[in-house]
Protein backbone atom coordinates (compact mmCIF):
# COMPACT_ATOMS: atom_id res chain seq x y z
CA UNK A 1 8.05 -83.90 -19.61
CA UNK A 2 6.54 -86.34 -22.09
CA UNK A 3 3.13 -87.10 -22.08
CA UNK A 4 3.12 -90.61 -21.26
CA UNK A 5 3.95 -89.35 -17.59
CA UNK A 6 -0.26 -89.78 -16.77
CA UNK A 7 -1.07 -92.70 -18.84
CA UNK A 8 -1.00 -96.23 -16.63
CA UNK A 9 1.72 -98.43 -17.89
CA UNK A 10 -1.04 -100.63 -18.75
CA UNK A 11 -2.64 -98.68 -21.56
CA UNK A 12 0.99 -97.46 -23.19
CA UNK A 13 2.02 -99.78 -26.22
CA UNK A 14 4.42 -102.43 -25.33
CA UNK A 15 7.53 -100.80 -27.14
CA UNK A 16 6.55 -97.46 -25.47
CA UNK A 17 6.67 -98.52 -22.16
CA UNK A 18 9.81 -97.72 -19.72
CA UNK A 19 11.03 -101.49 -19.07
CA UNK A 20 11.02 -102.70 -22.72
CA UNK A 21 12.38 -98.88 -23.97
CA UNK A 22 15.09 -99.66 -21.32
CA UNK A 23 15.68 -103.08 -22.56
CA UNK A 24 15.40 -102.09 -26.40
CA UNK A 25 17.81 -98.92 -26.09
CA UNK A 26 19.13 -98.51 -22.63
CA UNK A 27 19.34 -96.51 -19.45
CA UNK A 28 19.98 -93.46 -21.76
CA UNK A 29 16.74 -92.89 -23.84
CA UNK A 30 14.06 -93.13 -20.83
CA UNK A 31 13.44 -89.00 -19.68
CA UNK A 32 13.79 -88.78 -15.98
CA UNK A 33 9.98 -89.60 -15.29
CA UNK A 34 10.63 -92.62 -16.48
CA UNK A 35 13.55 -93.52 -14.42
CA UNK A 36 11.61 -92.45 -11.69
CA UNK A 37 8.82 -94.79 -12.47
CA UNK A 38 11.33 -97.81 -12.85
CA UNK A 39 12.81 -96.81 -9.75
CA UNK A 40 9.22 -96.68 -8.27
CA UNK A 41 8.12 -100.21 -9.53
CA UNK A 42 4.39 -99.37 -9.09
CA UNK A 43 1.33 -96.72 -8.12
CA UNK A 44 -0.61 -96.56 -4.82
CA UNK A 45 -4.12 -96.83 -5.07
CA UNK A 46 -5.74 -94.83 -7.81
CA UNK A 47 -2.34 -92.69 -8.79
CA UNK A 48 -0.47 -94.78 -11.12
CA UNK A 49 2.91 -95.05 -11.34
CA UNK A 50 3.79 -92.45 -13.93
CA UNK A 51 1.69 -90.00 -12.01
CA UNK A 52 3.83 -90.81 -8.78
CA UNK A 53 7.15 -90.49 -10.17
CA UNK A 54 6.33 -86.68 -12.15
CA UNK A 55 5.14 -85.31 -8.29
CA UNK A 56 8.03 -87.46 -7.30
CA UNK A 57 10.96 -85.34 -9.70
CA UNK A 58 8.57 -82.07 -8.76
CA UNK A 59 9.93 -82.76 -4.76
CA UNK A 60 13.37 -83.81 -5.98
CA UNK A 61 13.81 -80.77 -8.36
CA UNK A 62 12.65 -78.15 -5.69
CA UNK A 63 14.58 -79.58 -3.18
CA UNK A 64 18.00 -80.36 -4.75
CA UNK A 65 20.63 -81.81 -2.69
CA UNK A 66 18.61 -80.91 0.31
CA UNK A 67 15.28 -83.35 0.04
CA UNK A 68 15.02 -85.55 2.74
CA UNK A 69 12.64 -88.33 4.20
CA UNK A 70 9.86 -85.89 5.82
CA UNK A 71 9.85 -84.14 1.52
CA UNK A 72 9.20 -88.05 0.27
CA UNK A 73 6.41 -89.33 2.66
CA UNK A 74 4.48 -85.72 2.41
CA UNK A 75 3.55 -87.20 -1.29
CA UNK A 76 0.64 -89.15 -1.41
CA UNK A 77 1.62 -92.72 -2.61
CA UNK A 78 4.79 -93.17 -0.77
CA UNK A 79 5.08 -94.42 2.39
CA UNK A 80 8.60 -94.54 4.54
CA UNK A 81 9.76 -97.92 2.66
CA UNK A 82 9.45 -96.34 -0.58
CA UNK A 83 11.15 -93.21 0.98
CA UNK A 84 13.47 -94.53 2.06
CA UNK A 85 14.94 -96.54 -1.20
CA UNK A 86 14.99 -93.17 -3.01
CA UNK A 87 16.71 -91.41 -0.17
CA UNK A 88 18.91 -94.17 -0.07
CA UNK A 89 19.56 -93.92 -4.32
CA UNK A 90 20.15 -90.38 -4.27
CA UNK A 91 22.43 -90.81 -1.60
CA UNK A 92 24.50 -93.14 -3.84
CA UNK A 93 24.07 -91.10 -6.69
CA UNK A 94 25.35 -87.91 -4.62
CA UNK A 95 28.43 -90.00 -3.49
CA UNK A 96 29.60 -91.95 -6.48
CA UNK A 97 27.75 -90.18 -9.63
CA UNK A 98 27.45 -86.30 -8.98
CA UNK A 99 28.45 -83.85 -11.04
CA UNK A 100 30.85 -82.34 -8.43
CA UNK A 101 34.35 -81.64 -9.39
CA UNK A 102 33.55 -81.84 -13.33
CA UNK A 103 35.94 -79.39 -14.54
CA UNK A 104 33.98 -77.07 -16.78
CA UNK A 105 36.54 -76.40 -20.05
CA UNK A 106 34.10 -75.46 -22.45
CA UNK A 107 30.74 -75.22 -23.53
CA UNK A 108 30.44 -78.31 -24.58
CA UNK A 109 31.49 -79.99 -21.26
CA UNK A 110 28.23 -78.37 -19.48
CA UNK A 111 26.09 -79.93 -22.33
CA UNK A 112 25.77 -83.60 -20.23
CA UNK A 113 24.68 -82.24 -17.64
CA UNK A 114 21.56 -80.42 -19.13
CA UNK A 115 20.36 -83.02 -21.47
CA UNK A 116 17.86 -84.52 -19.09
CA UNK A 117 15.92 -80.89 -19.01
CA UNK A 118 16.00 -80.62 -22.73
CA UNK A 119 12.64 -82.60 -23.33
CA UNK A 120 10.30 -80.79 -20.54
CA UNK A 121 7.33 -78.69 -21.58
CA UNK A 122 8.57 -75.63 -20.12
CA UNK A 123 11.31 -73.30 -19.84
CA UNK A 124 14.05 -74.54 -16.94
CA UNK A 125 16.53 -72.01 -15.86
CA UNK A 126 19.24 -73.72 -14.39
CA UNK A 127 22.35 -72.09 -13.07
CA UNK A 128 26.04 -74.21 -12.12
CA UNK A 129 27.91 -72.52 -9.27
CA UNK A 130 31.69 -73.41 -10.35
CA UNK A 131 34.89 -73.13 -7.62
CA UNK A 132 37.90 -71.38 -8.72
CA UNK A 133 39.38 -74.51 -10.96
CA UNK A 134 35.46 -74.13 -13.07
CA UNK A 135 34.74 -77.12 -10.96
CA UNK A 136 31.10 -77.82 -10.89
CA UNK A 137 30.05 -77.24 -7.02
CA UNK A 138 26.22 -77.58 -7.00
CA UNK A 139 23.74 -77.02 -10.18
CA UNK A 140 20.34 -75.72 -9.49
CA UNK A 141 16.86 -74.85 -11.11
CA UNK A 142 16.36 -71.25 -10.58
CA UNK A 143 12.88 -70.76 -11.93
CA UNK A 144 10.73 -73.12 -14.09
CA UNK A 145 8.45 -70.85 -16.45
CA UNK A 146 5.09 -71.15 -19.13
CA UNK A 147 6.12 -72.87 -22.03
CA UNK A 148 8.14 -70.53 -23.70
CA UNK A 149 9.34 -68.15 -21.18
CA UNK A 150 10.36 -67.86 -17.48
CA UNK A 151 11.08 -64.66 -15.69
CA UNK A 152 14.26 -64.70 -13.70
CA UNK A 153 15.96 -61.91 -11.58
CA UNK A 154 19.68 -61.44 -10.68
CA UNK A 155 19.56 -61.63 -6.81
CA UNK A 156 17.78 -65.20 -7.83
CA UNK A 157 20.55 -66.48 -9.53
CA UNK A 158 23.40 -65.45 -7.79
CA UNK A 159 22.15 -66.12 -3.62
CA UNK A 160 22.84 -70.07 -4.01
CA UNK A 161 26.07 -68.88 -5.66
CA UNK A 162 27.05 -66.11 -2.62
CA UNK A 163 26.06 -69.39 -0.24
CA UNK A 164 28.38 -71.95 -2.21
CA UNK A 165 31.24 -69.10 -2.18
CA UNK A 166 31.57 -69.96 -5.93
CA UNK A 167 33.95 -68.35 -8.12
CA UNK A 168 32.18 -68.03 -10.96
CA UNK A 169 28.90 -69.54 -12.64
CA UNK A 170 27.62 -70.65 -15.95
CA UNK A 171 23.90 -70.30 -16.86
CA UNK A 172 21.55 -72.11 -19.01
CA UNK A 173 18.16 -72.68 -19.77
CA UNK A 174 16.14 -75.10 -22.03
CA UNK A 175 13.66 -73.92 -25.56
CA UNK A 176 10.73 -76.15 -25.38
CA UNK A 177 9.96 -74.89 -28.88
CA UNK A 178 13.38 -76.49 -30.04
CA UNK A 179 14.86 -73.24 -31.30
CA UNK A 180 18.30 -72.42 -30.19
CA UNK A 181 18.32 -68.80 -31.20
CA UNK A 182 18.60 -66.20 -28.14
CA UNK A 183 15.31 -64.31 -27.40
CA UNK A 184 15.95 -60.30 -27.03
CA UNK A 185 14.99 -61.04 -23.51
CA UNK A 186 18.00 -63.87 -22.96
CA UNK A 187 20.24 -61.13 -24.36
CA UNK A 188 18.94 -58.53 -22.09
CA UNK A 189 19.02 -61.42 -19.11
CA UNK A 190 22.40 -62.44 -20.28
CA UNK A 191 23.96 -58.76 -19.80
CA UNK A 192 22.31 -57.90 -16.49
CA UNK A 193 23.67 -61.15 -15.42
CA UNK A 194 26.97 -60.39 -16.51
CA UNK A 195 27.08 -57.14 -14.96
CA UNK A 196 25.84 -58.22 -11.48
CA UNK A 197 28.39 -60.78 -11.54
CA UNK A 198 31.28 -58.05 -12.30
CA UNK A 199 29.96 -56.39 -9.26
CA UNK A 200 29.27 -59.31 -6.81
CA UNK A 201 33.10 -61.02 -7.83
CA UNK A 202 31.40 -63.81 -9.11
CA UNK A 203 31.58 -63.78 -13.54
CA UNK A 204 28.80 -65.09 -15.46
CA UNK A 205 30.92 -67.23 -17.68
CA UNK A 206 28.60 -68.59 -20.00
CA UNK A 207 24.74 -68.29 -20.84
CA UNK A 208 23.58 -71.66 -22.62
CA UNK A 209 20.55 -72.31 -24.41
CA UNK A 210 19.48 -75.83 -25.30
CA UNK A 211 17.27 -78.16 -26.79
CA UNK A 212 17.31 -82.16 -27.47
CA UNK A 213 18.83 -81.27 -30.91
CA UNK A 214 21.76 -79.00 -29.38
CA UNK A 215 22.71 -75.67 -27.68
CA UNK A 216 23.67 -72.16 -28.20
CA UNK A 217 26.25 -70.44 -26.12
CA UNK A 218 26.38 -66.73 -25.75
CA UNK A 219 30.39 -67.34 -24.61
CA UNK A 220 31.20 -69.20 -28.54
CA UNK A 221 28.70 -66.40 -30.49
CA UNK A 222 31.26 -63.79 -28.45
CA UNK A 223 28.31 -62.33 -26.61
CA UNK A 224 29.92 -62.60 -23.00
């Protein structure tokens, strides 16, 4: 999550602030904060905008497909109006934009998905639950770590999974640093992970790690 995320619009430079990025470069290049913060329009009282939309994608992120009006007026700085329009947006996004029923081929083909963890500050695991055509069913954040590590267990990754009766999964995580290279603990992860899968019916088919400059995946090194 960039820094900006605290500063008032205000004080940012003109070319570094969301609208004029947006205009510059396009939807693509603002993080999600940003988006948020566009979304938002403006702060409440002494929490600026930038501020409201990172406790904003905090709610979002924890709650998944599941957040709901009582999540958004709990956060201080937006009231049922506001609430309401995001509700409203995710809905939208959940019916017409949603990963759901992207056919999983590849590595490569999870990659879009991930991009808009790549730039956060710390370690994201994130695991897809996939249907028996590698369909994407539901995508989650399983544990969000320090900066370069976050401790994950089996049973964590694979209840959503069990719920979703998914077929098989595909798991990932971002490198803050920017390295792509596997840790000994993602290989270690990456083989308990395959073996609880083996025993659960459910196949870890992939283990991806990525940063904004690209990914590694344990399925093309011939790992799993």
């Amino acid at each position: 999550m960039k820094t900006f995320a605290y500063k008032d619009i205000a004080d940012m430079p003109v070319n570094e602030r969301p609208r004029e990025r947006f205009a510059a470069r396009g939807v693509n290049v603002l993080s999600d904060v940003e988006l948020l913060a566009l979304m938002l329009g403006s702060g409440s009282g002494k929490k600026n905008v930038n501020r409201l939309a990172v406790e904003l994608l905090r709610v979002v992120e924890n709650s998944g497909d599941d957040v709901n009006l009582d999540d958004l007026v709990a956060i201080n700085g937006i009231g049922l109006a506001r609430a309401a329009m995001i509700s409203a947006s995710l809905e939208f996004a959940r019916r017409r934009l949603r990963p759901a029923r992207r056919k999983i081929g590849q590595p490569s083909d999870v990659i879009p998905l991930l991009t808009h963890w790549a730039d956060r500050p710390q370690e994201h695991f994130l695991v897809l639950s996939l249907n028996g055509a590698h369909e994407v069913i539901r995508i989650r954040v399983i544990s969000q770590g320090i900066l370069d590590r976050t401790v994950v267990h089996p049973r964590e990754v694979f209840v959503d999974p069990l719920r979703d009766r998914a077929a098989a999964i595909v798991c990932a995580h971002n490198h803050p640093s920017g390295n792509k290279d596997p840790s000994s603990e993602d290989k270690k992860l990456t083989k308990q992970l395959r073996q609880s899968g083996d025993l659960l019916g459910i196949p870890l088919l992939d283990h991806i790690i990525f940063t904004e400059e690209g990914y590694f995946s344990f399925l093309e090194s011939g790992i799993v």
